[in-house]
N, C-alpha and C. Protein backbone atom coordinates (compact mmCIF):
# COMPACT_ATOMS: atom_id res chain seq x y z
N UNK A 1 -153.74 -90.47 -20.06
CA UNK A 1 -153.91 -91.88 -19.78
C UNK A 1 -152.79 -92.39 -18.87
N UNK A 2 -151.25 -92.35 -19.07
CA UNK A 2 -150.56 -93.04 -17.91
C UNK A 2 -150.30 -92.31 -17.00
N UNK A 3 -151.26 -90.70 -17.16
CA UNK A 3 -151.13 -89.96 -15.72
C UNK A 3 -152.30 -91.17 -14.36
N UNK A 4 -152.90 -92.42 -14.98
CA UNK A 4 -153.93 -92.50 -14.22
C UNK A 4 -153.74 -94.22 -14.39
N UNK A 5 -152.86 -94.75 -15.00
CA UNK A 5 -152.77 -95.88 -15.77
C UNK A 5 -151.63 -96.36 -16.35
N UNK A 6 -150.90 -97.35 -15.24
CA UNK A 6 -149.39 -97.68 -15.65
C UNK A 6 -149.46 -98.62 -16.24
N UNK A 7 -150.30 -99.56 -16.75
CA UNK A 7 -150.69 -101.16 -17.13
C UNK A 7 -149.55 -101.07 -18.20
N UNK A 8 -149.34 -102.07 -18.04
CA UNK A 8 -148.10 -102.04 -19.94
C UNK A 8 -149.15 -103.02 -21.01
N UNK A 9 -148.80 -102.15 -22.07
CA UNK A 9 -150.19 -103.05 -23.15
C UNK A 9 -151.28 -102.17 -23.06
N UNK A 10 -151.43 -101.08 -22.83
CA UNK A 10 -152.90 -100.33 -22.68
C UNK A 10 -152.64 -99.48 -23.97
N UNK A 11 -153.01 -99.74 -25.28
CA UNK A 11 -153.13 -99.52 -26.56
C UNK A 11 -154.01 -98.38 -26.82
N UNK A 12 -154.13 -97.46 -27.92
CA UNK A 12 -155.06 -97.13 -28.58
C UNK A 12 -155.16 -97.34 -30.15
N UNK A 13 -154.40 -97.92 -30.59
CA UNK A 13 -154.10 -98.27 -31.90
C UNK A 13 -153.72 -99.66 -32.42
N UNK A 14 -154.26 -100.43 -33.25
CA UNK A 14 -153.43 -101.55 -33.83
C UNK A 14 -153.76 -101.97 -35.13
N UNK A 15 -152.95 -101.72 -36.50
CA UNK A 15 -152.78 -101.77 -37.90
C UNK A 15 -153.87 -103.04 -38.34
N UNK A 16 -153.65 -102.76 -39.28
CA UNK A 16 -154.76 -103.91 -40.42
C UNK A 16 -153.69 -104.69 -40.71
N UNK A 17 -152.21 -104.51 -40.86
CA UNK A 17 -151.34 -105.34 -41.04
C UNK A 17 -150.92 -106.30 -40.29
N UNK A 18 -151.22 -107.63 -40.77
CA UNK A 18 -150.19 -109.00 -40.07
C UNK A 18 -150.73 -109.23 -39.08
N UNK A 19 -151.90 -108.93 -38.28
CA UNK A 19 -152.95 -109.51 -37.93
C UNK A 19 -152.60 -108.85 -36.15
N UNK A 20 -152.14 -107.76 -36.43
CA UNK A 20 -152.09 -107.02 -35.04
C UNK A 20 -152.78 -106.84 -34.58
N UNK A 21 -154.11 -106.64 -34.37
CA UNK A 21 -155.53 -106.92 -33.11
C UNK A 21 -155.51 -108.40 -32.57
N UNK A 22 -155.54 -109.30 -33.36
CA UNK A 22 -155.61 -110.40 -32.39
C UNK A 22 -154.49 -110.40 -32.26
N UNK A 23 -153.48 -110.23 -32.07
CA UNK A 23 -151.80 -110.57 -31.59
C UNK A 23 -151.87 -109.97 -30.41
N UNK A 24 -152.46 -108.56 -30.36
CA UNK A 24 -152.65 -107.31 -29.28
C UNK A 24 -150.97 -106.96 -29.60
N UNK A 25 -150.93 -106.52 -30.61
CA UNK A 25 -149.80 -106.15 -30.94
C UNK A 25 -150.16 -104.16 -31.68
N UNK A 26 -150.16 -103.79 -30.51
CA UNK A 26 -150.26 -102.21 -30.78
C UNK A 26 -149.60 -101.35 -30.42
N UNK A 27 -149.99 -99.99 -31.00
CA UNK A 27 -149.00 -98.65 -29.99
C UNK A 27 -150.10 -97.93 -29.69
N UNK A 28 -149.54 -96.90 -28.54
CA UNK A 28 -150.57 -96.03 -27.70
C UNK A 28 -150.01 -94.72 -28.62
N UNK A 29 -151.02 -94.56 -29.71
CA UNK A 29 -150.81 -92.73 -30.31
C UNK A 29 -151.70 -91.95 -30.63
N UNK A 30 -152.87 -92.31 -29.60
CA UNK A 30 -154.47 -90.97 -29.38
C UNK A 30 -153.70 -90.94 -27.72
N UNK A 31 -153.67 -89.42 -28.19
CA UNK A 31 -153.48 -88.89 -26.39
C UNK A 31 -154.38 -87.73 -26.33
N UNK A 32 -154.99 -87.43 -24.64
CA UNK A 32 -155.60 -86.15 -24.64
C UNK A 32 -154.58 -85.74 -23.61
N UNK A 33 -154.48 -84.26 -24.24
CA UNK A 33 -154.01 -83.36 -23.60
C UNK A 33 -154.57 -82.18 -22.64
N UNK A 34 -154.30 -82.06 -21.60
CA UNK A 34 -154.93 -81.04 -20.37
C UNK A 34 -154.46 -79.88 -19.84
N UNK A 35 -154.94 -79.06 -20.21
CA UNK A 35 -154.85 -77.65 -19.27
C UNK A 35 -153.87 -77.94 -17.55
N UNK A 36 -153.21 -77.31 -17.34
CA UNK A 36 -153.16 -77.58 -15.62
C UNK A 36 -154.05 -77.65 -14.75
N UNK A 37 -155.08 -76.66 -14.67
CA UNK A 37 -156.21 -76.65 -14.23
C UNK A 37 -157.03 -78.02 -14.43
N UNK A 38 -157.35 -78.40 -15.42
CA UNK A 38 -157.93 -79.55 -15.68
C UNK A 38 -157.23 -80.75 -15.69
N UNK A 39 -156.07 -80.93 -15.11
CA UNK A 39 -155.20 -81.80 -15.05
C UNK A 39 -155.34 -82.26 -13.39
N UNK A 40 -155.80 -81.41 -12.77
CA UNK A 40 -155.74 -81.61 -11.41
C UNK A 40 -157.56 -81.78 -11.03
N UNK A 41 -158.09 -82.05 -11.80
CA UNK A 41 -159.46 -82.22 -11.92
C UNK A 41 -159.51 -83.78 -12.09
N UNK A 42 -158.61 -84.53 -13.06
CA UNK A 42 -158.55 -85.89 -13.33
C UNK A 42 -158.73 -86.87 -12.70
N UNK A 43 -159.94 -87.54 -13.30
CA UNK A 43 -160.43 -89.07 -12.16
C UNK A 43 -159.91 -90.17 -12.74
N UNK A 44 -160.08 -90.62 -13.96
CA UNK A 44 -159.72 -91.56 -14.37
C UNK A 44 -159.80 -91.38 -15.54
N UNK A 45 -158.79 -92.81 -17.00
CA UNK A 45 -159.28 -92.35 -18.20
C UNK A 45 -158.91 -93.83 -18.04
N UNK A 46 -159.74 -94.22 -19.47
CA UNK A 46 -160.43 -95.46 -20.16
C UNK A 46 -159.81 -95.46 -21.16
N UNK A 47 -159.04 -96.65 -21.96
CA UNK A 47 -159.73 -96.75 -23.31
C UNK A 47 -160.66 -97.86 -23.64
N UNK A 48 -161.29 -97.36 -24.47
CA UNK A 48 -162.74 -97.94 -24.95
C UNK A 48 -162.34 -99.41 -26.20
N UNK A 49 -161.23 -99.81 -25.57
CA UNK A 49 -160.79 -101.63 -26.30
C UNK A 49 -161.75 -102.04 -27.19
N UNK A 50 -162.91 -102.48 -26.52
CA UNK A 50 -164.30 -103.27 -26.92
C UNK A 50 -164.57 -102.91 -28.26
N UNK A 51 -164.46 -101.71 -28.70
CA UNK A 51 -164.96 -100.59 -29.54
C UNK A 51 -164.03 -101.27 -31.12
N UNK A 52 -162.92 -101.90 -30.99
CA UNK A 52 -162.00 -102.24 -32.17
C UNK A 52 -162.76 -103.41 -32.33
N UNK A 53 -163.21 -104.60 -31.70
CA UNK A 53 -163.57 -105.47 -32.03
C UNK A 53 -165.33 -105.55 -32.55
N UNK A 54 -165.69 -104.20 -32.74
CA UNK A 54 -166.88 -103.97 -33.81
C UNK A 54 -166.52 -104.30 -35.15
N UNK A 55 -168.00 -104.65 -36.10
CA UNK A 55 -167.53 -104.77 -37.30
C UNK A 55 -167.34 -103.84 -38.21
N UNK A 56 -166.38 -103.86 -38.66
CA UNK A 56 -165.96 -103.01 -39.92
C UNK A 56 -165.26 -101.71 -39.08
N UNK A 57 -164.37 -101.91 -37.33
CA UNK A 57 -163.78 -100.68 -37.04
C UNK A 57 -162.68 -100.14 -37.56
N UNK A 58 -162.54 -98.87 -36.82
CA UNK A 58 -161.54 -97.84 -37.06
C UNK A 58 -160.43 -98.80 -36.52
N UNK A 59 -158.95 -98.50 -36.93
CA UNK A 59 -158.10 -99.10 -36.51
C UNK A 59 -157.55 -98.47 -35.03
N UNK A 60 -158.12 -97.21 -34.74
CA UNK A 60 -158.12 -96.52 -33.68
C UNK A 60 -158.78 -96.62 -32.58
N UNK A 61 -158.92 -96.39 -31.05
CA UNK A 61 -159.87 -96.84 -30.68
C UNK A 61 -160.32 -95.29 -29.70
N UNK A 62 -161.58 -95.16 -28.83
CA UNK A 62 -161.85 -93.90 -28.32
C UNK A 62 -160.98 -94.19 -26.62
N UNK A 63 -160.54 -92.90 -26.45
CA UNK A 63 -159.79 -92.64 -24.93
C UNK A 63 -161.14 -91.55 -24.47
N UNK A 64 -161.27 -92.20 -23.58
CA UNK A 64 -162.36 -91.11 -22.55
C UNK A 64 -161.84 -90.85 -21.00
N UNK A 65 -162.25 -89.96 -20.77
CA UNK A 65 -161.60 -89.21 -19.17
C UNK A 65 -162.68 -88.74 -18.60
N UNK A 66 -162.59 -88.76 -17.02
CA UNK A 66 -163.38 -88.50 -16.33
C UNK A 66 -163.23 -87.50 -15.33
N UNK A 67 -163.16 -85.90 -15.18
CA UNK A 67 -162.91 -84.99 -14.63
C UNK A 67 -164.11 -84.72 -13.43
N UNK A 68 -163.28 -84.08 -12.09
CA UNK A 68 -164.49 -83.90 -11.03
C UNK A 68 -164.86 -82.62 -11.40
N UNK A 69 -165.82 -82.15 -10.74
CA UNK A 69 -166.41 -81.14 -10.67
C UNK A 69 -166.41 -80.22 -9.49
């Protein structure tokens, strides 16, 4: 993710405690990790934000990547 994405605040995580989703008070600790080979394949990666503000979510949220071919 900040191989593709310097934003500050780009989260994958934020607790049930003290009301850290709406604060946007999180830490980034889902990472994917890449081969070299597949590191130099890398288009872009996402995280999927939207996905926490479902009901009843994971406190986690999904990181997706987009490799060329």
């Amino acid at each position: 993710l900040r191989a593709v994405n310097d934003q500050p605040e780009t989260y994958t995580f934020w607790d049930y405690q003290a009301g850290a989703w709406p604060k946007n008070n999180g830490i980034r600790i889902d990472h994917l990790m890449l081969s070299p080979e597949a590191a130099v394949l890398l288009q872009s990666a996402n995280v999927e934000k939207h996905v926490r503000g479902w009901e009843k979510p994971s406190d986690h949220v999904p990181v997706a990547i987009s490799l060329s071919v």
